[in-house]
Protein backbone atom coordinates (compact mmCIF):
# COMPACT_ATOMS: atom_id res chain seq x y z
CA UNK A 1 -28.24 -8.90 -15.09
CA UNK A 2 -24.65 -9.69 -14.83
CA UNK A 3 -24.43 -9.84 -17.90
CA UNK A 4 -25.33 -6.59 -18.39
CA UNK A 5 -23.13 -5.65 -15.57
CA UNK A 6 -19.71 -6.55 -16.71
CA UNK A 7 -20.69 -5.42 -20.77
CA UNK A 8 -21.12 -1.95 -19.53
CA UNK A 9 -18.45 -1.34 -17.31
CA UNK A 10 -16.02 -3.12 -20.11
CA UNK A 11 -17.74 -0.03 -22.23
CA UNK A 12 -17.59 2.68 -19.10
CA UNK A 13 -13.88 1.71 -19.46
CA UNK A 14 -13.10 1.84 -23.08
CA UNK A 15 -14.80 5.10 -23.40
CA UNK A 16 -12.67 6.38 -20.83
CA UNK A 17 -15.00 6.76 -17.78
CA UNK A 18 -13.37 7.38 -14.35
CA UNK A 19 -12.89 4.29 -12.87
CA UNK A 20 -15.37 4.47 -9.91
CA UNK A 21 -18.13 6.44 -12.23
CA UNK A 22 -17.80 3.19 -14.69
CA UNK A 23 -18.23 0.90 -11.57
CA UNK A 24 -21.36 2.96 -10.38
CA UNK A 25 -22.73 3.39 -14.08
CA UNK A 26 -22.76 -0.53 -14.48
CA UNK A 27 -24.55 -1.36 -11.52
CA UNK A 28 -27.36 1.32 -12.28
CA UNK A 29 -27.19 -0.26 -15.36
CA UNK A 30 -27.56 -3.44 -14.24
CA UNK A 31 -30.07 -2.77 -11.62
CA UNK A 32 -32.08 -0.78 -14.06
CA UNK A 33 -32.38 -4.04 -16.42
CA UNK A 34 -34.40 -5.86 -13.54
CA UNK A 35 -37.31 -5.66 -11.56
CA UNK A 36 -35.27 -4.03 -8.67
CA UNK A 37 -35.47 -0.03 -8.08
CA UNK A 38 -32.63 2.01 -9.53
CA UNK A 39 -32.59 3.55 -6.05
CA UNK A 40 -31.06 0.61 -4.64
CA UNK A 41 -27.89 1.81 -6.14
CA UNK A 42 -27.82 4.64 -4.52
CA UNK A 43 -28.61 3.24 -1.25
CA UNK A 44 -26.13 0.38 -1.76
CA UNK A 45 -23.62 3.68 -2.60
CA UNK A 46 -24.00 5.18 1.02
CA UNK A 47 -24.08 1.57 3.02
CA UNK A 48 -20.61 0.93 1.36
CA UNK A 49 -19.05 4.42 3.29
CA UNK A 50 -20.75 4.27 6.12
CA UNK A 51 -18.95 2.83 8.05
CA UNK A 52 -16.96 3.91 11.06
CA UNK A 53 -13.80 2.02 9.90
CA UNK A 54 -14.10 3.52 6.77
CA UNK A 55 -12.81 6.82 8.49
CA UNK A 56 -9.48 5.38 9.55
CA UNK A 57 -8.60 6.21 5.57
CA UNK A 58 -8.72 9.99 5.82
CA UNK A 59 -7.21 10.31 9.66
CA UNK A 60 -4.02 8.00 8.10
CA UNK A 61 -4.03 10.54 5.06
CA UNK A 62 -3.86 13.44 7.19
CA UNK A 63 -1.31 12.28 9.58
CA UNK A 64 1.25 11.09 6.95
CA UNK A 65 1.02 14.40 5.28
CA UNK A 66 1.54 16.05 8.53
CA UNK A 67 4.35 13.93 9.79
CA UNK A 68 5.79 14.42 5.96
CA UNK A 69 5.91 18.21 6.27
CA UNK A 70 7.08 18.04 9.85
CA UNK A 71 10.48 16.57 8.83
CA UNK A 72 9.66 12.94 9.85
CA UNK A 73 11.32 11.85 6.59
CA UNK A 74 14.41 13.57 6.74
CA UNK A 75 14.98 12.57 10.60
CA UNK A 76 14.57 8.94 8.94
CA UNK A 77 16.68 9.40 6.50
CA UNK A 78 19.41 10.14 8.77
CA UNK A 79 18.70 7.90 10.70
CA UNK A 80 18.74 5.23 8.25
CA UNK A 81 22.53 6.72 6.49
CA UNK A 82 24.29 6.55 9.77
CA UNK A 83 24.35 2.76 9.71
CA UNK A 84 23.86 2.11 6.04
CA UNK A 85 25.87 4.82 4.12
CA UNK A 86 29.24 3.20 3.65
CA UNK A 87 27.65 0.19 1.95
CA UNK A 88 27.93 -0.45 -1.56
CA UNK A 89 24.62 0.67 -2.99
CA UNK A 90 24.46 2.29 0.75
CA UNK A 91 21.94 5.45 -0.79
CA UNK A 92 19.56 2.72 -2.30
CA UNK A 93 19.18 0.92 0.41
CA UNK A 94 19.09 3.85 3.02
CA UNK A 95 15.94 4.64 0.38
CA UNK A 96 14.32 1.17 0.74
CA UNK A 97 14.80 0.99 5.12
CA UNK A 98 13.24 4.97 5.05
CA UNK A 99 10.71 4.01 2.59
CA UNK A 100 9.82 1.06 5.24
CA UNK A 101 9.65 3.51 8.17
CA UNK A 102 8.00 5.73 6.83
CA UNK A 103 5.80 3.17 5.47
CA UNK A 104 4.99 2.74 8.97
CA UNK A 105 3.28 6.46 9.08
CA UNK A 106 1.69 7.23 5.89
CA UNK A 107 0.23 4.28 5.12
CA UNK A 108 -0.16 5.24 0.91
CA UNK A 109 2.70 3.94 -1.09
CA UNK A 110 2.40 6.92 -3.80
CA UNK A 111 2.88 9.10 -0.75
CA UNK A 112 6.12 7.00 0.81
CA UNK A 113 7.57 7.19 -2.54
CA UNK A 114 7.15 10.96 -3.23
CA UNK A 115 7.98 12.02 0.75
CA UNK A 116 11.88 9.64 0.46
CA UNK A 117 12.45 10.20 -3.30
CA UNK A 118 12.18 14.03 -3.24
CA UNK A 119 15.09 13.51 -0.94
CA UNK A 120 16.96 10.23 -1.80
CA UNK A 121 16.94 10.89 -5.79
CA UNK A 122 19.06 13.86 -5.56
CA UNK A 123 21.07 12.59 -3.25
CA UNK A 124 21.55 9.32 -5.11
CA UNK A 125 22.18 10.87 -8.71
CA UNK A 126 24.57 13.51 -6.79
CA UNK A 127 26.78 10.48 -6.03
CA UNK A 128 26.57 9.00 -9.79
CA UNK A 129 24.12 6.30 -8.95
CA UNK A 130 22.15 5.60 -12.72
CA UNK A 131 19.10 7.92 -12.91
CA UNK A 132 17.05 4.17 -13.70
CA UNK A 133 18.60 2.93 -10.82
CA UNK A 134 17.43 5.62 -8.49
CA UNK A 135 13.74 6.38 -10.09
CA UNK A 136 13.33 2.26 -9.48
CA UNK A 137 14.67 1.92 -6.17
CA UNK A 138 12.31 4.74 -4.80
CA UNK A 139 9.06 3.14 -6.34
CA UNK A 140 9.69 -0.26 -5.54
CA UNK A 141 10.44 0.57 -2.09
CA UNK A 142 7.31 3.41 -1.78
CA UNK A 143 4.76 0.76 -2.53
CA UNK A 144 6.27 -0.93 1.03
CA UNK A 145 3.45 1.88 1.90
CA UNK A 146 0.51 -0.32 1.89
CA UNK A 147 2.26 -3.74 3.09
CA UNK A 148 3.89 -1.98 6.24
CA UNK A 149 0.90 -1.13 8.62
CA UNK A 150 -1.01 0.98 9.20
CA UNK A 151 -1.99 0.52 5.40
CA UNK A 152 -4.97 2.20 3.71
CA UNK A 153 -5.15 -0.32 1.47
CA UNK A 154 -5.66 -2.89 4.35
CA UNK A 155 -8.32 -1.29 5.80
CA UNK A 156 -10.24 -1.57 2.46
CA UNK A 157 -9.75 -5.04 2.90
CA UNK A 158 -10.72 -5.56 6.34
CA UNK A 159 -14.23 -3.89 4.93
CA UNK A 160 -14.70 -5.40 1.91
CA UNK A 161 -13.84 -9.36 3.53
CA UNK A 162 -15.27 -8.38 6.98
CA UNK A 163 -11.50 -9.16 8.75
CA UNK A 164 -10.08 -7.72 11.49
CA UNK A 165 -8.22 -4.69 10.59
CA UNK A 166 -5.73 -5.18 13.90
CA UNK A 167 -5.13 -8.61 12.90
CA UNK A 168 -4.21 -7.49 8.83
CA UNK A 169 -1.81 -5.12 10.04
CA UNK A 170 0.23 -6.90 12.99
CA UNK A 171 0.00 -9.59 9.60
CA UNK A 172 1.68 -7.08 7.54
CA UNK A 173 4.83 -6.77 9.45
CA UNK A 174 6.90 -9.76 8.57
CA UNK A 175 6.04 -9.89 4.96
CA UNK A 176 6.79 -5.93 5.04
CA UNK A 177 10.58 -6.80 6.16
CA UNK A 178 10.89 -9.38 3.94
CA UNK A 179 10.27 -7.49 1.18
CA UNK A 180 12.09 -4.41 2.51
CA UNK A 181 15.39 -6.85 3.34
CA UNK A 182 15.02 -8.51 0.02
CA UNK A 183 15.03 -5.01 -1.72
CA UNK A 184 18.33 -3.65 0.31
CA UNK A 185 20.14 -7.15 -1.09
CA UNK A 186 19.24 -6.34 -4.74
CA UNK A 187 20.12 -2.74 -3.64
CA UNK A 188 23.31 -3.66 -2.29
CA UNK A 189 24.27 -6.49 -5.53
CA UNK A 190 23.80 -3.51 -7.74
CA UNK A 191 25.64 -1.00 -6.02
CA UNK A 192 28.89 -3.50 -5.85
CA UNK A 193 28.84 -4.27 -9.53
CA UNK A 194 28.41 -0.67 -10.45
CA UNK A 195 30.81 0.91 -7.36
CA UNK A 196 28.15 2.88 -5.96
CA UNK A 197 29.56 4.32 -2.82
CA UNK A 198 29.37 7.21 -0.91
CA UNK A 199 31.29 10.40 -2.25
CA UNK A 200 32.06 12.02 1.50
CA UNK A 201 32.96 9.24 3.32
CA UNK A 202 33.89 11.21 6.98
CA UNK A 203 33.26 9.58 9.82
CA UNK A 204 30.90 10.78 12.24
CA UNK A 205 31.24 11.33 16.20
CA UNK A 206 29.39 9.39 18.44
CA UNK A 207 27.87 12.44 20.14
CA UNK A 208 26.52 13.08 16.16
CA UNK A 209 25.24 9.84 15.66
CA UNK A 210 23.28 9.91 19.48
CA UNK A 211 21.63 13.09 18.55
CA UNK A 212 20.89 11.65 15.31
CA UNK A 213 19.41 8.59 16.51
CA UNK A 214 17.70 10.51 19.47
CA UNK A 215 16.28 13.35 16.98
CA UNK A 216 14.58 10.16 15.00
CA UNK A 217 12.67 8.80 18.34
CA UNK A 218 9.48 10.83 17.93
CA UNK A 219 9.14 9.64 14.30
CA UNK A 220 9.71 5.69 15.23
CA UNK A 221 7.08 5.96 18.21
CA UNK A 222 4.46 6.58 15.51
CA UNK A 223 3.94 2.96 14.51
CA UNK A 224 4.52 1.61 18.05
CA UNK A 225 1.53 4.08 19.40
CA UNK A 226 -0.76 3.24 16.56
CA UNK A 227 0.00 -0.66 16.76
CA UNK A 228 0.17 -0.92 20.68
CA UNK A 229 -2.72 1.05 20.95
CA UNK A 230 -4.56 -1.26 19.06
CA UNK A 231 -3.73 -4.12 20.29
CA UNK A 232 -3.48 -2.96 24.00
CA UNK A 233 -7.24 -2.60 23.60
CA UNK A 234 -6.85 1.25 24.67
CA UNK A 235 -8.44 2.21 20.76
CA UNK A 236 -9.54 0.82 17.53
CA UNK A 237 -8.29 1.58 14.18
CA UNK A 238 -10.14 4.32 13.00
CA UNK A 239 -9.03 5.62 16.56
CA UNK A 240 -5.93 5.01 15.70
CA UNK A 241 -6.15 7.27 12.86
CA UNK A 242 -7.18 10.05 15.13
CA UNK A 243 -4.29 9.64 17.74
CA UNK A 244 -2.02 9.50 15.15
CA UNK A 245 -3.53 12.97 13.80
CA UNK A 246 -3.00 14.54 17.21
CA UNK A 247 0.34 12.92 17.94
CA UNK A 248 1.44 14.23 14.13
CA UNK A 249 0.61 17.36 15.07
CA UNK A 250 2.67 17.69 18.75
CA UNK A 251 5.95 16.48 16.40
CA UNK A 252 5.17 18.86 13.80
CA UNK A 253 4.95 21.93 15.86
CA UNK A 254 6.30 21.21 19.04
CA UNK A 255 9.34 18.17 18.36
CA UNK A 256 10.51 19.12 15.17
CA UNK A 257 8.97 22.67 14.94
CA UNK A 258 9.08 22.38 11.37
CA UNK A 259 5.26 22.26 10.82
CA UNK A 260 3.74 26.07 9.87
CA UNK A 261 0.38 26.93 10.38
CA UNK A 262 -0.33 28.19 7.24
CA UNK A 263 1.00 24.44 5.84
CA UNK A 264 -2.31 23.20 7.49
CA UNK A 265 -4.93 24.17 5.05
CA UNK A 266 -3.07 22.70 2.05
CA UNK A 267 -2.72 19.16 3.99
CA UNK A 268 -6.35 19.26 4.66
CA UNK A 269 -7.21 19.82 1.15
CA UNK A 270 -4.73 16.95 -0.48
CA UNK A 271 -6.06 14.53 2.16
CA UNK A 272 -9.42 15.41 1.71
CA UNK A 273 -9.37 14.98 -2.13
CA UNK A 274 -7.24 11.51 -1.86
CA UNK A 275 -9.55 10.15 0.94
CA UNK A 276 -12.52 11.12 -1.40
CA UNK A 277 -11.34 9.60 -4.33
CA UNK A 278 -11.25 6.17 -2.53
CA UNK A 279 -14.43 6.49 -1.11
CA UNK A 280 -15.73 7.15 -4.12
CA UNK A 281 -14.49 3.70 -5.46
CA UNK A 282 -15.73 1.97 -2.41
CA UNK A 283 -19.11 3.24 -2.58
CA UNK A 284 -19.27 2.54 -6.10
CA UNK A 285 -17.72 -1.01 -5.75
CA UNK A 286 -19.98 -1.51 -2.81
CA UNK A 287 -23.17 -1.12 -5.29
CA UNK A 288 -21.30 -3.15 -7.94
CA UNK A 289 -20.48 -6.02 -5.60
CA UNK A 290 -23.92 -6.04 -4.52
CA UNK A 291 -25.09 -7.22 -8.15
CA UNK A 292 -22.33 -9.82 -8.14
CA UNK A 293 -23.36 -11.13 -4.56
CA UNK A 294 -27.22 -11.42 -5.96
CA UNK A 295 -26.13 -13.33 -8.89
CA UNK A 296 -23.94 -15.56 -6.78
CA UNK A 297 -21.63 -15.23 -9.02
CA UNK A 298 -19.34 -15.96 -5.99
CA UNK A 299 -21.16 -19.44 -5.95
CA UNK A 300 -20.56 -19.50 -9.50
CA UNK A 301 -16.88 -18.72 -9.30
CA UNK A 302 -15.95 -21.36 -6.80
CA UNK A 303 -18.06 -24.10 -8.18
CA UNK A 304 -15.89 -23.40 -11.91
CA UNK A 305 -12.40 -23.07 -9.84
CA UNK A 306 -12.61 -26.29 -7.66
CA UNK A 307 -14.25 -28.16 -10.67
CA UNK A 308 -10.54 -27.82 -12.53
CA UNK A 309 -9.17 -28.30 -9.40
CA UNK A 310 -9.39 -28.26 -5.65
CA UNK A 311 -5.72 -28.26 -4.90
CA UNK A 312 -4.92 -25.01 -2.68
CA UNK A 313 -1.54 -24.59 -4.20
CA UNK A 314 -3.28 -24.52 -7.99
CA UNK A 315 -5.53 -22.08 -6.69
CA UNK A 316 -3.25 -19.52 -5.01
CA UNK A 317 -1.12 -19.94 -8.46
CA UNK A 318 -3.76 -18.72 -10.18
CA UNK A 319 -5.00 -16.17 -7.30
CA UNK A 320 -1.32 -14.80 -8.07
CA UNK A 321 -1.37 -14.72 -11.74
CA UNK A 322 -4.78 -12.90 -12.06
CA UNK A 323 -4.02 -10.18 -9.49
CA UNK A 324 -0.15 -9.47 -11.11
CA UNK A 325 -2.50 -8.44 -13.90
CA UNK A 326 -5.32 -6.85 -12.62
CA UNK A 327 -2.61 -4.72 -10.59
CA UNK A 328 -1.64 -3.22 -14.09
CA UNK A 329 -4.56 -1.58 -14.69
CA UNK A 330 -6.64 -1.19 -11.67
CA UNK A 331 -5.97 1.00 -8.01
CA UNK A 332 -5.41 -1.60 -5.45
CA UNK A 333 -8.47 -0.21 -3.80
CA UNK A 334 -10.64 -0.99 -6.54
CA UNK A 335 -9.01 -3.79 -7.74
CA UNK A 336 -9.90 -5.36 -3.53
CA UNK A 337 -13.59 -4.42 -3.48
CA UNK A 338 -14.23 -6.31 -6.38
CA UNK A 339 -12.26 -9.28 -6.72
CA UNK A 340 -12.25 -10.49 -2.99
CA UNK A 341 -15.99 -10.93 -2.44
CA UNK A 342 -15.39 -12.88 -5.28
CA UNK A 343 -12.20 -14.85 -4.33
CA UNK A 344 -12.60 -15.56 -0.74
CA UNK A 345 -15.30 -17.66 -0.77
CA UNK A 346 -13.21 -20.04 -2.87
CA UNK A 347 -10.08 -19.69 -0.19
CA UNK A 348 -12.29 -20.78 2.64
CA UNK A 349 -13.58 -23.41 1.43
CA UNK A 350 -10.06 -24.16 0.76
CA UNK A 351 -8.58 -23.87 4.08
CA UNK A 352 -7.13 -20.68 3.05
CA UNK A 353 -6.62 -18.03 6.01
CA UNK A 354 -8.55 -14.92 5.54
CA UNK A 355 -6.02 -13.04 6.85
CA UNK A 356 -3.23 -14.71 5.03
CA UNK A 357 -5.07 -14.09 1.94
CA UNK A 358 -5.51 -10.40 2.48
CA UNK A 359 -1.47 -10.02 2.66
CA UNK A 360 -1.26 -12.45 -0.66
CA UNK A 361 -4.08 -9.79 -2.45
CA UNK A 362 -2.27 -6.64 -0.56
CA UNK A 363 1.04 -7.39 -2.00
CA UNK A 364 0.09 -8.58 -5.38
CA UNK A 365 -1.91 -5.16 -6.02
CA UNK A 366 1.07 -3.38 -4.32
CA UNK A 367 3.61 -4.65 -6.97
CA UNK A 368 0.86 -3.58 -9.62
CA UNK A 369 2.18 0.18 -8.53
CA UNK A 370 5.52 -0.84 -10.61
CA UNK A 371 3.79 -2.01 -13.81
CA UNK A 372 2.20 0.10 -16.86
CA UNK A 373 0.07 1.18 -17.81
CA UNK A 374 -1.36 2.20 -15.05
CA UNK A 375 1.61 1.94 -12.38
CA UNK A 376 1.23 4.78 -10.26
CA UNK A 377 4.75 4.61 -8.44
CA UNK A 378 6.22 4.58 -11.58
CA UNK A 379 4.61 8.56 -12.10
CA UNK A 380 5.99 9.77 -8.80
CA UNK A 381 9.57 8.68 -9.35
CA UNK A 382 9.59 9.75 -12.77
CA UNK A 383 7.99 12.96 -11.65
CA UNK A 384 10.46 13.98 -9.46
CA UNK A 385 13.32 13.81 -11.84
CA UNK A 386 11.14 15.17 -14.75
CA UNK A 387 11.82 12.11 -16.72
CA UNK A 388 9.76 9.70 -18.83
CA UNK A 389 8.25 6.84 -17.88
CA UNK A 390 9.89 4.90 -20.46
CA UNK A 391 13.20 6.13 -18.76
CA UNK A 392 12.52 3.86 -15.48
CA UNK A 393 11.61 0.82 -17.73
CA UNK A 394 14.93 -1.27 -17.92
CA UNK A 395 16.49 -4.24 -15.69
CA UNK A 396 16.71 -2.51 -12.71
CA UNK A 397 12.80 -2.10 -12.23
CA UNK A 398 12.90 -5.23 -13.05
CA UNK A 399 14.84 -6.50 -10.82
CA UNK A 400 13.15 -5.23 -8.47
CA UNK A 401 9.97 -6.62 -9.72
CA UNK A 402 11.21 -9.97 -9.93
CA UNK A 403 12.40 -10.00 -6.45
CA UNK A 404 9.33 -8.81 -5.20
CA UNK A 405 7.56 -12.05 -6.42
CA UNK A 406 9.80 -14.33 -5.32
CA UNK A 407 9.02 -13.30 -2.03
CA UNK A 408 5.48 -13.04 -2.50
CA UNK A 409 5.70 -16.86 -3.85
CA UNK A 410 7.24 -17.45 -0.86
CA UNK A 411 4.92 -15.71 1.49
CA UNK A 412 1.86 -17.51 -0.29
CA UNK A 413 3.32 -20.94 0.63
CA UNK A 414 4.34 -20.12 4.15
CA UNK A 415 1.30 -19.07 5.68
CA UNK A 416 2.98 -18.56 9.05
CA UNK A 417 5.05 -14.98 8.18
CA UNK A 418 1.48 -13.37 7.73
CA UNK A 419 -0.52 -15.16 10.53
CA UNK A 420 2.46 -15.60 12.89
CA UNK A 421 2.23 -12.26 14.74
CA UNK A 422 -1.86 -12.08 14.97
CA UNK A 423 -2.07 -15.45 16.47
CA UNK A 424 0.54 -14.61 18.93
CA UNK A 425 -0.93 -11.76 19.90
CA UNK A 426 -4.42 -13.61 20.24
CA UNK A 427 -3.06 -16.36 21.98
CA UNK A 428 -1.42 -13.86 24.66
């Protein structure tokens, strides 16, 4: 049966199936080879989405769109280029602290990267930053997206390992920063070497700056609702999702008055077609992972990995390794409903946090965005310039990329920057 199982959805694949039809093909296929009902994979299909934390997904979709056509990203933007501007590199690294803010609202790291770079790549490549540069800056920093909570891509992780979804995104925060602080250096070493600088370089007024920084207050109280809401015990997640909907639209129309009514429909319609594309994959994955759970292949898994070796520093190597590739060609999504019912048992009986490992599998799928083929960051940056991919392939993405792991290395082997913040906030 598992046999059968992986051999079709390697064929699903290679014929070109959508990703979640190939995952729900294989486990009918699978199912259909054994004594077991076919209906079972249907039924497996609609346990895997229902689920009230489930819904968090679409309410996050909707309110980053919202807050994105309400002007949230160009208040942060400002925000961010008051203090930042006058560095070297200052427009890349504006990019990467908006990109973490914002981050902080959409929760989709295709959508941070599309909502900054349609406003940062002009502005870079209008002050004679490299066109590489630029279109790499804005998708390493989008894919901050899914580490900074709230993060889609966390919640399909709380679901698929049964963790708390509070405790995976107060974990997200310090690894988030890292990453976003380690970005701005490379941002910064790069724009000395190549005299990247601003081309107006007036000085503002403080009464400009206030009303700046004061303008950018209803867009930074988004994350501290959502997050001290949470944890205050006043609403869960999926909650969450829905206060951030209503707060998105009070900013939209009544802050920033930017929001139109007729931009309402569209939003509805984007979110509505992203949020259904991932739970597609999770239902699907939910049927597929129910095969691998009957064939303990988990079991199976564990028994091979600690028979080479029960060291916990071997095993996160190779946890590391195997997810920088499966990031290349799977959605981070997908890639998380399979491989951690799959993983995890292994990292428990390891010692391994389960929340520490969901930032280590978060990330690693997260820097997958920035490598072909399938590299969907890589698409939005490109796409907004009207460039090739090919184009955004050079040292600077990988520079970026290279940076990125050496802080995930070092996040893996200090277990403390993910579970840091939950415990405090447990131990409280």
């Amino acid at each position: 049966m598992a046999a059968i199982l992986f051999i079709s959805l390697i064929i699903l694949i290679a014929i070109g199936m959508p990703l979640a039809y190939a995952l729900g093909g294989a486990s009918f296929f699978a199912i259909a080879s054994s004594d077991l009902p076919s209906i079972l994979t249907v039924q497996r299909f609609f346990t895997g989405v229902d689920s009230f934390t489930l819904m968090a997904i679409p309410f996050f979709m909707i309110s980053g769109s919202l807050m994105s056509k309400g002007g949230v990203s160009d208040r942060l933007i400002k925000l961010c280029s008051v203090f930042l501007r006058k560095l070297p590199g200052g427009l890349a690294i504006v990019t990467v602290v908006a990109c973490t803010f914002f981050g902080a609202i959409s929760g989709s790291a295709p959508a941070t990267a599309a909502a900054i770079g349609g406003i940062m790549i002009p502005a870079m490549l209008a002050n004679k930053y490299a066109p590489d540069f630029s279109m790499s800056t804005v998708a390493s920093a989008g894919y901050l997206g899914v580490i900074i909570p709230p993060s889609i891509t966390m919640v399909t992780y709380g679901v698929a390992a049964g963790a708390s979804i509070g405790d995976m995104f107060m974990a997200g925060v310090f690894p988030g920063i890292l990453l976003c602080l380690g970005m701005s250096i490379f941002a910064y070493l790069v724009g000395r070497k190549n005299n990247y600088v601003m081309q107006d370089e007036r000085d503002m007024s403080s009464r400009e700056i206030l009303k700046i920084v004061i303008d950018a207050i209803p867009a930074l109280l988004m994350p501290v609702i959502i997050l001290g809401g949470i944890y205050g015990g006043i609403f869960t997640p999926t909650e969450a999702g829905c206060v951030s909907v209503v707060y998105g639209l009070f900013v939209g129309f009544f802050v920033y008055k930017e929001l139109k009514l007729g931009d309402i429909p569209e939003i509805f319609r984007s979110s509505a077609l992203s949020a259904s594309m991932i739970l597609l994959i999770i239902g699907c994955a939910s049927a597929f992972g129910n095969i691998i759970t009957r064939e303990m292949i988990p079991n199976k898994v564990a028994s091979l990995i600690i028979g080479i070796s029960d060291n916990k520093i071997v095993f996160l190597i190779l946890v590391n390794v195997l997810l920088l590739i499966v990031g290349c060609f799977m959605e981070t999504n997908t890639a998380i409903m399979i491989i951690a019912p799959i993983l995890l048992p292994v990292a428990k009986t390891l010692g391994i946090d389960v929340i520490h490992f969901g930032i280590i599998m978060v990330i690693n799928l997260a820097i997958g965005l920035l490598t072909p083929p399938l590299g969907m960051n890589l698409y939005v940056a490109t796409g907004i310039t009207g460039k090739k991919v090919s184009d955004i392939l050079g040292k600077y993405l990988f520079g970026y990329i290279a940076i990125s792991i050496i802080i995930l290395l070092i996040i893996t082997y200090v277990p403390a920057i993910s579970t840091f913040l939950p415990q405090l906030v447990a131990g409280r």
